[in-house]
Protein backbone atom coordinates (compact mmCIF):
# COMPACT_ATOMS: atom_id res chain seq x y z
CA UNK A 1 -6.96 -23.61 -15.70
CA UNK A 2 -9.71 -21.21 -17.05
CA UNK A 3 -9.92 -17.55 -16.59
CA UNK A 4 -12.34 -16.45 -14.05
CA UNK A 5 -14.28 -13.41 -13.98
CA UNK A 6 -14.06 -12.67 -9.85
CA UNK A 7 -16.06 -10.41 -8.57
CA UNK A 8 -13.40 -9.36 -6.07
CA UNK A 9 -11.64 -6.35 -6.92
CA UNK A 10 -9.24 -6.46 -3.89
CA UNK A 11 -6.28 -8.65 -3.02
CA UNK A 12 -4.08 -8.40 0.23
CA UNK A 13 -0.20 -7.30 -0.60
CA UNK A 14 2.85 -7.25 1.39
CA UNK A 15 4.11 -3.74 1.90
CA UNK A 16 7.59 -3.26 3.12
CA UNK A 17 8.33 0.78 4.66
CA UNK A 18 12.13 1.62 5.28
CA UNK A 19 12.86 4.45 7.77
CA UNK A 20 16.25 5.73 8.88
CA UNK A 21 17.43 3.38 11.82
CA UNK A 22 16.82 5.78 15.10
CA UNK A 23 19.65 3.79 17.12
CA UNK A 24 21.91 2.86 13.65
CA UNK A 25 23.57 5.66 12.21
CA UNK A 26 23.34 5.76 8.29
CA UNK A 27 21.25 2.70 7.91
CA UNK A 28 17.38 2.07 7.60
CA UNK A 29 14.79 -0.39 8.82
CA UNK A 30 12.30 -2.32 7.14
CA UNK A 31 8.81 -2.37 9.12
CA UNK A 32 6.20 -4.62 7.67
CA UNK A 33 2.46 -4.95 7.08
CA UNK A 34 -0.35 -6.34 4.48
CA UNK A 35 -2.67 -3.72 2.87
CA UNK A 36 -5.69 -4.62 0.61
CA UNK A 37 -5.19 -3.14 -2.63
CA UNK A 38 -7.94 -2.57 -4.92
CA UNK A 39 -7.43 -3.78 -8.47
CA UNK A 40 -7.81 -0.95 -10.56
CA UNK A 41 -9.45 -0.71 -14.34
CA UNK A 42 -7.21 0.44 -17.38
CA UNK A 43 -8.25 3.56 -17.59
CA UNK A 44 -7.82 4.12 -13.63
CA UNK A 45 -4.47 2.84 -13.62
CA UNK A 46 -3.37 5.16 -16.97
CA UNK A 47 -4.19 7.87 -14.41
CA UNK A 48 -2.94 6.89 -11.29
CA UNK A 49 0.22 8.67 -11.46
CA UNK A 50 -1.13 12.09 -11.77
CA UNK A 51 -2.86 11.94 -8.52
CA UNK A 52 -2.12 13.52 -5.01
CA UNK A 53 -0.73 10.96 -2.37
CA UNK A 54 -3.85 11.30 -0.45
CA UNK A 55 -5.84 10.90 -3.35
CA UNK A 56 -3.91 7.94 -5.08
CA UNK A 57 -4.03 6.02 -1.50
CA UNK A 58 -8.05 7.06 -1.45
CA UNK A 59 -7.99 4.83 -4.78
CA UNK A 60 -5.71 2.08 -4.00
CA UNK A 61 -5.90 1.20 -0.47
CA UNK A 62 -8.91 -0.55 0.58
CA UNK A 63 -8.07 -1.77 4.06
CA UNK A 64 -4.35 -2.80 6.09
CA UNK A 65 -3.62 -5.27 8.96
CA UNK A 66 -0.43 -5.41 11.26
CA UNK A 67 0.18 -1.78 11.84
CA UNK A 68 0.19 -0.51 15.33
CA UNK A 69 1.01 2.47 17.68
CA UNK A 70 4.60 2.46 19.38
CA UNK A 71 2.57 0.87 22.78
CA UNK A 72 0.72 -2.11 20.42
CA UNK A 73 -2.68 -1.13 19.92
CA UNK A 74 -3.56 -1.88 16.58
CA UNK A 75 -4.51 0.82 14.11
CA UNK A 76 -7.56 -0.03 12.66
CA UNK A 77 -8.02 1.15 8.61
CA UNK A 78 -10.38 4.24 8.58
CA UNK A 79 -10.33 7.43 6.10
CA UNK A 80 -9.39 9.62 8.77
CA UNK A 81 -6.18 7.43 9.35
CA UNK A 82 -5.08 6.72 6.00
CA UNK A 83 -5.26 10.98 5.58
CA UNK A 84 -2.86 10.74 8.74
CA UNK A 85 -1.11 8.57 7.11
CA UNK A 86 -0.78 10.25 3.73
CA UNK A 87 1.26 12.96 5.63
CA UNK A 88 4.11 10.24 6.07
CA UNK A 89 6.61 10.17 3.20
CA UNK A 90 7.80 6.67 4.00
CA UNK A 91 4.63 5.15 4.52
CA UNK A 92 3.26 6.44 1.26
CA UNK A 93 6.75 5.53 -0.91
CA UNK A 94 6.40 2.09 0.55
CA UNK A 95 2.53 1.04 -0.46
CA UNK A 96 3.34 2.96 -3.88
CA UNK A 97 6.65 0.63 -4.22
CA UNK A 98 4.26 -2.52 -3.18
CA UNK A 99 1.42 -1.41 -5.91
CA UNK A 100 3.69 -1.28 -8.82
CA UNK A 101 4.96 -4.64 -7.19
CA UNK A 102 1.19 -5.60 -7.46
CA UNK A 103 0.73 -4.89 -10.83
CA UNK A 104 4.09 -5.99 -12.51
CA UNK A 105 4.59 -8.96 -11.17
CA UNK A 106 0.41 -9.41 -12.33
CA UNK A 107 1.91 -8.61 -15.55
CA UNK A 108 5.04 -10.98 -15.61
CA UNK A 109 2.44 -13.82 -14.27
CA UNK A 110 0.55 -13.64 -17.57
């Protein structure tokens, strides 16, 4: 197959979050969505690591489906929410794990 140029810099990618079980003492529980990462250049990505949660999920995260409130209602993706977001130390570890996923198995594919 020949390599395309796409003019698509953004793929959806599972993300998986673990939190501490509320009812299972000493055990966690996975919580699932998709988020749209944005494929970043070289030089981008050499600097990626240096940046501020908020700022590195300003960079990377492009849009999510399948995450709601506790009643159902679906959280759309705005900037406003992904700062909320950013605040949540689980949340961010778990699209961070899913981005190096992104880009290493990307790697191991070539």
């Amino acid at each position: 197959m020949a390599f395309i140029r796409r003019k698509s810099k953004a793929y959806p990618w599972p993300v998986e979050v673990k939190r501490p079980s509320e009812t299972n003492a000493g055990e966690f529980e996975t919580e699932k969505f998709t988020v749209k990462f944005k494929r970043l250049n070289k030089k981008e990505l050499n600097t990626f690591t240096d940046k501020e949660d908020l700022e590195a999920l300003e960079k990377i995260v492009m849009g999510w489906s399948e995450i709601a409130e506790e009643d159902g209602t679906e959280i759309h993706f705005t900037k406003a929410t992904l700062k909320e977001f950013s605040e949540d130390v689980d949340f961010v570890a778990g699209v961070v794990e899913a981005f190096q996923k992104f880009y290493t198995t990307g790697k191991e594919g070539n």
